[in-house]
N, C-alpha and C. Protein backbone atom coordinates (compact mmCIF):
# COMPACT_ATOMS: atom_id res chain seq x y z
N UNK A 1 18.52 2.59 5.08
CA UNK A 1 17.79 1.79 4.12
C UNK A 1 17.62 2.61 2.86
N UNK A 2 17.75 1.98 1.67
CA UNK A 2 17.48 2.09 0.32
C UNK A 2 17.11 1.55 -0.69
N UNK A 3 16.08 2.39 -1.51
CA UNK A 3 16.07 1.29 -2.64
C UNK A 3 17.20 1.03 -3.55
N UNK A 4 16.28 -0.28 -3.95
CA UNK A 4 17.93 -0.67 -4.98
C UNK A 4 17.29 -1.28 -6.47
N UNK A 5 16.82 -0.36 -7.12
CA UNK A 5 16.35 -0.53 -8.29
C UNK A 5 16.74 -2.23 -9.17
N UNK A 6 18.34 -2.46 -8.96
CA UNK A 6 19.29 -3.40 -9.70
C UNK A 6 19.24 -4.67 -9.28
N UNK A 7 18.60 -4.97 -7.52
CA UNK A 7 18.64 -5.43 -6.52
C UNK A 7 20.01 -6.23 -6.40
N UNK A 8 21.27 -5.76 -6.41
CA UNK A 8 22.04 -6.50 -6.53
C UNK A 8 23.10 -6.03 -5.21
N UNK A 9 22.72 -5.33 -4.52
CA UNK A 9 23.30 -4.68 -3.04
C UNK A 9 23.58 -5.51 -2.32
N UNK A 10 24.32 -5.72 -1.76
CA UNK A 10 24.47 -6.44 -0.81
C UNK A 10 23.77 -6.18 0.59
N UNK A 11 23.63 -7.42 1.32
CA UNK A 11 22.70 -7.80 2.84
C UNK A 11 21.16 -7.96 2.14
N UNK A 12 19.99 -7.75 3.08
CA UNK A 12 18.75 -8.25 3.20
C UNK A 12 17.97 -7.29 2.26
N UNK A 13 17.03 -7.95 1.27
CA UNK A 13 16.63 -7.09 0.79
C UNK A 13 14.97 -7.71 0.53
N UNK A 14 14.16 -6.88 -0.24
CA UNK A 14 12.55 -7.20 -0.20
C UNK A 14 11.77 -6.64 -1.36
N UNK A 15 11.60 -7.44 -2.00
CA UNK A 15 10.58 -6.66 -3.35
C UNK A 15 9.22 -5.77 -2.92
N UNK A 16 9.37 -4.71 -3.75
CA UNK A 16 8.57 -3.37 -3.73
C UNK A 16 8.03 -4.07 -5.07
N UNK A 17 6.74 -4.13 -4.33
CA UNK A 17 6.08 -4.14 -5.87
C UNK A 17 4.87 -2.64 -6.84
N UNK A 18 4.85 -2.36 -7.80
CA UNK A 18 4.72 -1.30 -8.71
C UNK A 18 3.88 -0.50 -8.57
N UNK A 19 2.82 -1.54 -7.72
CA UNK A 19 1.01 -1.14 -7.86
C UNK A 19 0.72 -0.13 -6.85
N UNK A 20 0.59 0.86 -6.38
CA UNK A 20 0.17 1.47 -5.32
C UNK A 20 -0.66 0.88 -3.86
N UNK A 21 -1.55 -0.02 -4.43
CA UNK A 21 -2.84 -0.75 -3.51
C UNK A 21 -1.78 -1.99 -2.87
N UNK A 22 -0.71 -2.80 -3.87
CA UNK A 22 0.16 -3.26 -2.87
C UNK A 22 0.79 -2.73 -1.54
N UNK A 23 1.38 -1.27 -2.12
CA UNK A 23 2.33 -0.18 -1.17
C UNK A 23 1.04 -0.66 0.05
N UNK A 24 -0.34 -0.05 -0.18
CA UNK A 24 -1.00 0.24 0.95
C UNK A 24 -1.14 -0.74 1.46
N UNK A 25 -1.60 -2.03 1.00
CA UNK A 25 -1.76 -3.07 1.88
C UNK A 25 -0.59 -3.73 2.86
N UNK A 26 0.78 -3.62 2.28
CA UNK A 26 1.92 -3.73 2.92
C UNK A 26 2.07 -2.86 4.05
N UNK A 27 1.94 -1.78 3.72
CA UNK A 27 1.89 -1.22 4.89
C UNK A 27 1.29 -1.41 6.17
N UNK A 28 0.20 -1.72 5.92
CA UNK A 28 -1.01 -1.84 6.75
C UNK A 28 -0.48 -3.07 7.56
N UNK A 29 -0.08 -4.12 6.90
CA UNK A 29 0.16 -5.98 7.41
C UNK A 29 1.48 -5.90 7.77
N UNK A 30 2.36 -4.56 7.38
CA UNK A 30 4.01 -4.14 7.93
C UNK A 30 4.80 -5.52 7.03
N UNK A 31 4.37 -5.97 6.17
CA UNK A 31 5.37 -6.79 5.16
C UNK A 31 6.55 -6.42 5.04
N UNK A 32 6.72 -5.18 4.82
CA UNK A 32 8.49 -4.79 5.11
C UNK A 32 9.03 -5.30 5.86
N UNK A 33 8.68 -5.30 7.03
CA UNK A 33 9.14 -5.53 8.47
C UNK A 33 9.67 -6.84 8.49
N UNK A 34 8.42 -7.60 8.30
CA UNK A 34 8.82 -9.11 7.96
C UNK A 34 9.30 -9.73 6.91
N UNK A 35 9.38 -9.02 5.73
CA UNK A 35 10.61 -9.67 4.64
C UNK A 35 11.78 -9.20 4.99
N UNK A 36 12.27 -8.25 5.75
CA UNK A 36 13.23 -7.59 6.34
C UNK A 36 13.73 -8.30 8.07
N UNK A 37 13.02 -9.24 8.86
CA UNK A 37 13.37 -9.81 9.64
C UNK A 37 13.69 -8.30 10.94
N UNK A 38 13.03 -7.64 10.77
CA UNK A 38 13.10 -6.45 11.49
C UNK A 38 12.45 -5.19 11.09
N UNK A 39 12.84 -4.15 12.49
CA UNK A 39 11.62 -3.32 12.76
C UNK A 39 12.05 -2.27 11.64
N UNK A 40 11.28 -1.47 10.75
CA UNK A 40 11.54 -0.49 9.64
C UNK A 40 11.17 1.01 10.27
N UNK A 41 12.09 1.90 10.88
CA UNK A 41 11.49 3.25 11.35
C UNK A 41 10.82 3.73 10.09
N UNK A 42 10.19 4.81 10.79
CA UNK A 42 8.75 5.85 9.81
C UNK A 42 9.97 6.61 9.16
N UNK A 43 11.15 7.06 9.01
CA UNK A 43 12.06 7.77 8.24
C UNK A 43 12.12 6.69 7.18
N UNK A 44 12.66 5.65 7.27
CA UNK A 44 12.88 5.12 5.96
C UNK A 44 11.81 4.55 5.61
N UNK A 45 10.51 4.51 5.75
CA UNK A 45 9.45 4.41 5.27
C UNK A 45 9.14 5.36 4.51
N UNK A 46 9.10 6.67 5.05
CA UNK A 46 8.96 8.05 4.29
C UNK A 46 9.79 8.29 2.93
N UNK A 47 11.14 7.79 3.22
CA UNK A 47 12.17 7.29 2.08
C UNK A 47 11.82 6.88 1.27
N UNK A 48 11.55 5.43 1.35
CA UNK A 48 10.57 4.53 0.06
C UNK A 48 9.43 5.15 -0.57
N UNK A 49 8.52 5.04 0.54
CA UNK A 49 7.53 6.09 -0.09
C UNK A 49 8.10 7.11 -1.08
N UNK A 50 8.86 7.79 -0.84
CA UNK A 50 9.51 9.50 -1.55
C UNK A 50 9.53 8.45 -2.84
N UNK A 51 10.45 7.80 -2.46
CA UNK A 51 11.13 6.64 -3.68
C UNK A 51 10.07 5.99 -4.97
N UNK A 52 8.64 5.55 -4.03
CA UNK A 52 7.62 5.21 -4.83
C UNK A 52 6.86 6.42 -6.25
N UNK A 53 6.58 7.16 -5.11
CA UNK A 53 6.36 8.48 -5.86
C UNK A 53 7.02 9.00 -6.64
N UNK A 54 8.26 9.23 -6.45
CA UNK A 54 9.04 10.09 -7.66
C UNK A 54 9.84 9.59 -8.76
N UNK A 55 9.92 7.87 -8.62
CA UNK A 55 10.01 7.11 -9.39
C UNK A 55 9.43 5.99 -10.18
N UNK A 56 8.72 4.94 -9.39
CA UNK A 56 7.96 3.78 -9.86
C UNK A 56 6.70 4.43 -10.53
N UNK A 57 5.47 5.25 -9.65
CA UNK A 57 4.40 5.51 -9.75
C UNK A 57 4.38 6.67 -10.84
N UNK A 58 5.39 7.48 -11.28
CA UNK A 58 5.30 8.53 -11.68
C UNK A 58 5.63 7.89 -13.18
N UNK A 59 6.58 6.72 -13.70
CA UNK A 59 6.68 6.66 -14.85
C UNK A 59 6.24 5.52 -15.12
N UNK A 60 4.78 4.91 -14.29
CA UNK A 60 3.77 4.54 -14.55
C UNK A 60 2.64 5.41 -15.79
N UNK A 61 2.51 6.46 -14.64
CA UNK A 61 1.05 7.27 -15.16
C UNK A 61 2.02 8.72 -16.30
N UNK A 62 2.92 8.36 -16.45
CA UNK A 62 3.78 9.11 -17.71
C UNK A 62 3.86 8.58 -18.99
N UNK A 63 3.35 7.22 -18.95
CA UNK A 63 3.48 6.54 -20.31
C UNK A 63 2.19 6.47 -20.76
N UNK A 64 1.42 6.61 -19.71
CA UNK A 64 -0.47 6.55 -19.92
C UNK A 64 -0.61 5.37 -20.84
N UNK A 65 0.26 4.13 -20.37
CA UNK A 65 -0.28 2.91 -21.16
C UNK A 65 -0.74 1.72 -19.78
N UNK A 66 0.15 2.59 -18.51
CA UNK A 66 0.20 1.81 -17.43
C UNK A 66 0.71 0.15 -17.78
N UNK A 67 2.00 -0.36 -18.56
CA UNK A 67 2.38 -1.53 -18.78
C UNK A 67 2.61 -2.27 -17.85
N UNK A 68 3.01 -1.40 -16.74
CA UNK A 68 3.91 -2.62 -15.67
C UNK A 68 2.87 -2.61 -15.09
N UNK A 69 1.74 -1.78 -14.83
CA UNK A 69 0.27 -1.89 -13.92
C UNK A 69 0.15 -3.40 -14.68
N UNK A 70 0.19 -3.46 -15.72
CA UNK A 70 -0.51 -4.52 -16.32
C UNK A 70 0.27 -5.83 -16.05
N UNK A 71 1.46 -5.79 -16.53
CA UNK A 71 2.42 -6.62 -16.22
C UNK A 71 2.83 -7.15 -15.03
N UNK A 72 2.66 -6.58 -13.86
CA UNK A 72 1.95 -6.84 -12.37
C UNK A 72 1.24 -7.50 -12.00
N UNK A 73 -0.11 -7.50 -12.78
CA UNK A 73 -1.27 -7.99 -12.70
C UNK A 73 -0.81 -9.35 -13.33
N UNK A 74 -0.69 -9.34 -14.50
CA UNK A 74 -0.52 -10.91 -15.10
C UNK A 74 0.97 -11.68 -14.46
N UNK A 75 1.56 -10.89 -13.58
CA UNK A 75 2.78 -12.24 -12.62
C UNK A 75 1.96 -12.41 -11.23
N UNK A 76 0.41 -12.01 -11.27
CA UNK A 76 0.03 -12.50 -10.30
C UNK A 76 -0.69 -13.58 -10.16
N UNK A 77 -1.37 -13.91 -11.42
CA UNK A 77 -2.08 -14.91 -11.88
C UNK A 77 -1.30 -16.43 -12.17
């Protein structure tokens, strides 16, 4: 399993969304699992995660305007 920034990969795939408090709540309710139609081992969890961190979350709090925090928020409404 991988992310796919482009989402244009081919087979099953599942939106990661930006916010951190999503990551956690997904986790918790295993949403992966079930937008994925199957079981997700703790390795490629650890993966994503790595993935969250060193990409999404990090050039979040690098722009210190937090846009897509924001922009998140208002495609939820």
């Amino acid at each position: 399993m991988r992310a796919d920034p482009t989402g244009r990969s081919n087979g099953r795939g599942a939106y990661l969304c930006y916010r951190a408090a999503c990551w956690e709540k997904g986790l918790v309710r295993r949403a992966l699992e079930r937008s994925l139609r199957g079981p997700v081992s703790n390795d490629d969890l650890d993966g994503l995660k790595r993935y969250f961190i060193e990409t999404i979350a990090s050039s979040v709090y690098a722009t210190g305007s937090g846009a897509a925090d924001r922009a998140a928020r208002g495609a939820e409404r």
